[in-house]
Structure formats: structure tokens, C-alpha cells
C-alpha atoms as a PDB file:
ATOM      1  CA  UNK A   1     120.403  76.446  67.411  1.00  0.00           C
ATOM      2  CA  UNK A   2     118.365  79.292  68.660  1.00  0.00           C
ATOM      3  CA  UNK A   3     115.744  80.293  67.411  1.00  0.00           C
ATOM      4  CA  UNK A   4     115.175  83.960  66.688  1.00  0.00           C
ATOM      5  CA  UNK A   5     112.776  84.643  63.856  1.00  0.00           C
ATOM      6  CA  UNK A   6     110.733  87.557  63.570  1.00  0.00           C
ATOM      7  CA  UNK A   7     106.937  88.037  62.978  1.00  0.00           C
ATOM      8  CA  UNK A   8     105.658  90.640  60.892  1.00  0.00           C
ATOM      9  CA  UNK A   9     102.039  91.324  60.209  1.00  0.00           C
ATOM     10  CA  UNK A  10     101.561  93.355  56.504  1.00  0.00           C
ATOM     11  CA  UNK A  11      98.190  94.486  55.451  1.00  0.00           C
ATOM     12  CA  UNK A  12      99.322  96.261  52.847  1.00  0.00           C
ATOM     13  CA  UNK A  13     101.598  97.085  50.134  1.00  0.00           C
ATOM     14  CA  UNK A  14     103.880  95.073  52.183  1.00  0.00           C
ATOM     15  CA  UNK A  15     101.539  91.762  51.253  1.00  0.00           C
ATOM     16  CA  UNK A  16     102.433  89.440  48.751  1.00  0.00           C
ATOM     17  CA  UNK A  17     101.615  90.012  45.234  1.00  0.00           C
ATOM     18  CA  UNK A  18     101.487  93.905  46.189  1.00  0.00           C
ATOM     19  CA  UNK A  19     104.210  96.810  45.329  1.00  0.00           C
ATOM     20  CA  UNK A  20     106.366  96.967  48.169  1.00  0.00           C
ATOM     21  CA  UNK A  21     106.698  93.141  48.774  1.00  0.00           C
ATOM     22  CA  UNK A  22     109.452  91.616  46.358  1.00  0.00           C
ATOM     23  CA  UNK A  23     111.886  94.556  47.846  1.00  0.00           C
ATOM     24  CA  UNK A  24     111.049  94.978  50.775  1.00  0.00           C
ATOM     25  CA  UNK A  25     109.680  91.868  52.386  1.00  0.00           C
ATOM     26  CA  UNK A  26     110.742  88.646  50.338  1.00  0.00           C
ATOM     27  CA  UNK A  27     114.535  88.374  50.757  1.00  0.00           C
ATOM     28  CA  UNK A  28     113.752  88.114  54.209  1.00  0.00           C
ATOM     29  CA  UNK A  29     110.922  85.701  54.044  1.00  0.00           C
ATOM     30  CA  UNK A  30     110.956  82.273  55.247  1.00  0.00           C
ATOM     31  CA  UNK A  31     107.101  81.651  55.913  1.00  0.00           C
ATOM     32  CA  UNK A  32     104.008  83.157  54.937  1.00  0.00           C
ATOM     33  CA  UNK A  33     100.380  82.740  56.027  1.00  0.00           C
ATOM     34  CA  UNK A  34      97.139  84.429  55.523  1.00  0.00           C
ATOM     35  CA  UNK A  35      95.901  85.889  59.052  1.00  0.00           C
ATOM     36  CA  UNK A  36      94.126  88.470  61.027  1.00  0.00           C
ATOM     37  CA  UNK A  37      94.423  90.692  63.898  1.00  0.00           C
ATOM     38  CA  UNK A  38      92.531  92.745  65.799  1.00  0.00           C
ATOM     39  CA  UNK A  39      91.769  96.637  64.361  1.00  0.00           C
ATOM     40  CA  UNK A  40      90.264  98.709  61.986  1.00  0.00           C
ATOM     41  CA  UNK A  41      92.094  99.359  58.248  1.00  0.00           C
ATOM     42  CA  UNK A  42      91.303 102.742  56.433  1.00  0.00           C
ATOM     43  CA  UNK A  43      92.034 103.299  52.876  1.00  0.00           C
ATOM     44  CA  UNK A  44      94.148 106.994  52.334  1.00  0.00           C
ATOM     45  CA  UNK A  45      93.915 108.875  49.706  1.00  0.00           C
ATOM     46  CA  UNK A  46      97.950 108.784  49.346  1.00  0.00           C
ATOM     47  CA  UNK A  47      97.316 105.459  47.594  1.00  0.00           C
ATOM     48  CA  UNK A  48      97.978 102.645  50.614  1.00  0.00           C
ATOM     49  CA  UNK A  49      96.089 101.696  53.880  1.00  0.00           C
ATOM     50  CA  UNK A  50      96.568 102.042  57.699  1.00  0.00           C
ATOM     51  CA  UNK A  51      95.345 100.419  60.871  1.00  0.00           C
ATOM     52  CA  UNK A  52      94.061 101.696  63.688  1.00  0.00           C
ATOM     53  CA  UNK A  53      93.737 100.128  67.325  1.00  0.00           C
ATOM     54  CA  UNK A  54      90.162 100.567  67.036  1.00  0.00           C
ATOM     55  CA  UNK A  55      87.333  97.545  67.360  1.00  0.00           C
ATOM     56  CA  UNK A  56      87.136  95.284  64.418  1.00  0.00           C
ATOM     57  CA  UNK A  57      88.979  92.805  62.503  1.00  0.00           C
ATOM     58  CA  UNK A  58      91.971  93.003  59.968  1.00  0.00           C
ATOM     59  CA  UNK A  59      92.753  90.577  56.977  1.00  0.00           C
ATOM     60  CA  UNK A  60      96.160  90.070  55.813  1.00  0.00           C
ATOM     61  CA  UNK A  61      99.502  87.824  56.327  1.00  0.00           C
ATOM     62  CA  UNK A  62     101.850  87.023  58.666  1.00  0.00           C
ATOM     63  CA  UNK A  63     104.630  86.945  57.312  1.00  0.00           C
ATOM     64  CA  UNK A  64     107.970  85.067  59.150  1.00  0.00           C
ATOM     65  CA  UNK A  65     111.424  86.338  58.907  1.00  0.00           C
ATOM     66  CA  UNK A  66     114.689  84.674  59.655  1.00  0.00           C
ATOM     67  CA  UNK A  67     116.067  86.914  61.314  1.00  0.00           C
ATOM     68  CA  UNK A  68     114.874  90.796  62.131  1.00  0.00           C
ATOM     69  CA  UNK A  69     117.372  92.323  60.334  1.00  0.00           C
ATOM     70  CA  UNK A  70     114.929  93.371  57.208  1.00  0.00           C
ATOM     71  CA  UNK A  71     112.633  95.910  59.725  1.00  0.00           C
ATOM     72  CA  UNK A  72     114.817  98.624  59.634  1.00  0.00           C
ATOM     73  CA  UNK A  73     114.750  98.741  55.597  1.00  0.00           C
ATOM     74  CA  UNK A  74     110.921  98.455  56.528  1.00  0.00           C
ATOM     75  CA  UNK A  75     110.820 100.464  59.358  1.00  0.00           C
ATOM     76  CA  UNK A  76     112.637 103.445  56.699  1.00  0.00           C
ATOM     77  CA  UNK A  77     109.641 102.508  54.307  1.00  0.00           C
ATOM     78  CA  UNK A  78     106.615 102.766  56.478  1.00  0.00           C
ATOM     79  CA  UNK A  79     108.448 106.006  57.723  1.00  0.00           C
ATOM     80  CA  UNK A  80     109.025 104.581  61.424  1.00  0.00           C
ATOM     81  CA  UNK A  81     111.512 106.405  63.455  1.00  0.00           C
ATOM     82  CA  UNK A  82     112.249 104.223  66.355  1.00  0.00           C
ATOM     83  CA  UNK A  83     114.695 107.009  67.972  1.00  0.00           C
ATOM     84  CA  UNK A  84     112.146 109.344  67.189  1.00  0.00           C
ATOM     85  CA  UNK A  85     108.482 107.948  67.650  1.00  0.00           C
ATOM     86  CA  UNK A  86     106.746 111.105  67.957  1.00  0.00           C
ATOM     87  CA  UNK A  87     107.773 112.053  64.381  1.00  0.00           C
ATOM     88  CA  UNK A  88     106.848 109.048  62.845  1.00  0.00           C
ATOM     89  CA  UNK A  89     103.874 108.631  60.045  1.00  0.00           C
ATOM     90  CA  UNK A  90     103.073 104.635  62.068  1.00  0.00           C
ATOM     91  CA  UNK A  91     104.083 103.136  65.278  1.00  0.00           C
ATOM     92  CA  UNK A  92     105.617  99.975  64.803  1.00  0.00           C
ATOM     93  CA  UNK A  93     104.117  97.680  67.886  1.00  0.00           C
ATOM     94  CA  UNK A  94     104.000  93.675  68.678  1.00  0.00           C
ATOM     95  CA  UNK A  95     100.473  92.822  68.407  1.00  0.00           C
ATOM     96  CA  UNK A  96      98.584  89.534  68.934  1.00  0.00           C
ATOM     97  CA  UNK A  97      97.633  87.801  65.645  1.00  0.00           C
ATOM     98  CA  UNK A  98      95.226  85.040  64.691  1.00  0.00           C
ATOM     99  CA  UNK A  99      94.574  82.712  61.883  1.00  0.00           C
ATOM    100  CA  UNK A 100      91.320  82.645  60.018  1.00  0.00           C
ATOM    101  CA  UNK A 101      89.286  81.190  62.367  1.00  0.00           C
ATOM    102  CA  UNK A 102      90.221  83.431  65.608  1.00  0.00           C
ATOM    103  CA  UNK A 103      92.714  81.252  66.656  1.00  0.00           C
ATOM    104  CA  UNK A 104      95.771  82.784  68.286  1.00  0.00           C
ATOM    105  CA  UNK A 105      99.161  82.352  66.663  1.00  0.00           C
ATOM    106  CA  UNK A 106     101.937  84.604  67.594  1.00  0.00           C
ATOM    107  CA  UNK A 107     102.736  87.950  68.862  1.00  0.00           C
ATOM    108  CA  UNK A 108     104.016  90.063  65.387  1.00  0.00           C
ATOM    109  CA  UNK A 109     104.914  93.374  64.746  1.00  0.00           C
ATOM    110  CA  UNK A 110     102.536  95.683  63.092  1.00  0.00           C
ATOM    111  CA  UNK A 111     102.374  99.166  61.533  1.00  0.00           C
ATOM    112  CA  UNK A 112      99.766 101.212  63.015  1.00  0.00           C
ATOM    113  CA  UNK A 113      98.450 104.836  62.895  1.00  0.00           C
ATOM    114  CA  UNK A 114      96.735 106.945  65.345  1.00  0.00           C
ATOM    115  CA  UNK A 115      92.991 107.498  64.198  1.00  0.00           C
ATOM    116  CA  UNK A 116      94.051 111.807  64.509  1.00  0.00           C
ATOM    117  CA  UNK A 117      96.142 111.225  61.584  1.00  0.00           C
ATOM    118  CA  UNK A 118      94.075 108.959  59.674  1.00  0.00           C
ATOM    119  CA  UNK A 119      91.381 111.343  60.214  1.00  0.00           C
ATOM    120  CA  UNK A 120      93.625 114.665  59.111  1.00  0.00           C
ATOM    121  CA  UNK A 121      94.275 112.656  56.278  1.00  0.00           C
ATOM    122  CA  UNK A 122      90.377 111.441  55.166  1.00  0.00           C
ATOM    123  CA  UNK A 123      91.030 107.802  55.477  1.00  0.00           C
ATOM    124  CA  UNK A 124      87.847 105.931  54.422  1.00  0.00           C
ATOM    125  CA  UNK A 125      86.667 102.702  56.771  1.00  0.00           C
ATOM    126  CA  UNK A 126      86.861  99.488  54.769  1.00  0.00           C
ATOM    127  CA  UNK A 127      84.387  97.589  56.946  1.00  0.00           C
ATOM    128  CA  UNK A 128      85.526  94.606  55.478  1.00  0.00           C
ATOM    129  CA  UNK A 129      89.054  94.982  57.172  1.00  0.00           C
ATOM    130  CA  UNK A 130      90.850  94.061  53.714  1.00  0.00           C
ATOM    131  CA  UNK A 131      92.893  96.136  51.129  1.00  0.00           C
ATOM    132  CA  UNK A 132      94.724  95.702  48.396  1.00  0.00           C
ATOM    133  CA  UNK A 133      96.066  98.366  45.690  1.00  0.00           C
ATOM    134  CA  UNK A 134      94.103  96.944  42.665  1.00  0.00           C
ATOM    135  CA  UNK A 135      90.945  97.482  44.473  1.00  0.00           C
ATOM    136  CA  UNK A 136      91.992 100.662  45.590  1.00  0.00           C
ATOM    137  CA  UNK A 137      92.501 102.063  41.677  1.00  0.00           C
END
């Protein structure tokens, strides 16, 4: 059989346990598993986070899919034109992802804004690299 699962990083409301997961993420889902990746997450005013490729560290999960067909429900979501990139709110890139302690796992798709637009926007820095919407209130 081949294998052709799909990684996607979520440090979001896209995680577990937060708004957007159940429809968005789970009936895709086969793995989960708490992880990091390089960055720097801002909380926006709009009421959710973004990432930036800046220096720094990012909590939040890999999550595993079965297939890839989920990201363009996702993609639609996190307002991700792939025909279009220059219109779209995030870039949707592989990135390299790590587990808890550093360790490299997989390559895994990720969400990210440019720092202009979390800027125009007054993103605040959470130094701690983690967010999640009941902190947020």
C-alpha cells in the first residue's frame, strides 16, 4: 500500500479542543501529537493567532491526515488561495517540525503570515510561542 498521509502543523483554532478543530480537522485525523516548530506566534485582535518566519519557537500539534484531501476545506478556512497567493490572508508552506525536545520529526504544512500584515493588523508577541482562545478572552 502506499503511503500518502499528510502532515499538518495547527497552532491554533485548528488545535484540538479549540473552535475550528471538530469541523475542520478531525474527520481527517488519524494521529495527533503535541510539537513545535520553528517561528514566532502573535495574538490578533480578530480573535485567533498567526506565525511568522521570524526567530523563536512555536508550541502546538502535528496533526496526521490520511490522506490530503481535508486542506482545501482548510486551506478555504485559513483564507489560502493557492491559485492566487498574493491575495491570500496566510501562506500555506511545508515546514520542518520537532517534538518537545528539538527533535526533528517530519516536514508539515503550516499557515503562516508575513510580519507586514501582522503588524497592519497589531498582532501582540506571545513570547511564550503558545495560544489558545480561552487565554485569549
Amino acid at each position: 500500500m502506499i503511503e500518502n498521509r499528510c502532515h499538518l502543523f495547527v497552532y491554533g483554532t485548528l488545535k484540538p479542543g479549540e473552535r475550528a478543530f471538530a469541523q475542520l480537522c478531525q474527520p481527517f485525523v488519524v494521529a495527533t501529537q503535541v510539537a513545535q516548530t520553528q517561528g514566532r506566534l502573535y495574538h490578533l485582535p480578530l480573535g485567533y493567532p498567526a506565525m511568522t518566519p521570524e526567530a523563536g519557537w512555536v508550541q502546538g500539534v502535528l496533526l496526521t491526515f490520511a490522506n490530503a484531501d481535508g486542506l482545501s476545506q482548510i486551506d478555504a478556512f485559513e483564507e489560502y488561495y493557492p491559485d492566487r497567493p498574493h491575495e491570500s490572508e496566510y501562506q500555506r508552506r511545508l515546514h520542518p517540525i520537532y517534538d518537545v525536545n528539538q527533535r526533528p520529526l517530519v516536514s508539515a504544512w503550516i499557515y503562516t503570515m508575513a510580519l507586514e500584515h501582522v503588524v497592519a493588523l497589531e498582532g501582540q508577541w506571545l513570547p511564550h510561542g503558545y495560544w489558545s482562545e480561552a487565554q485569549a478572552l
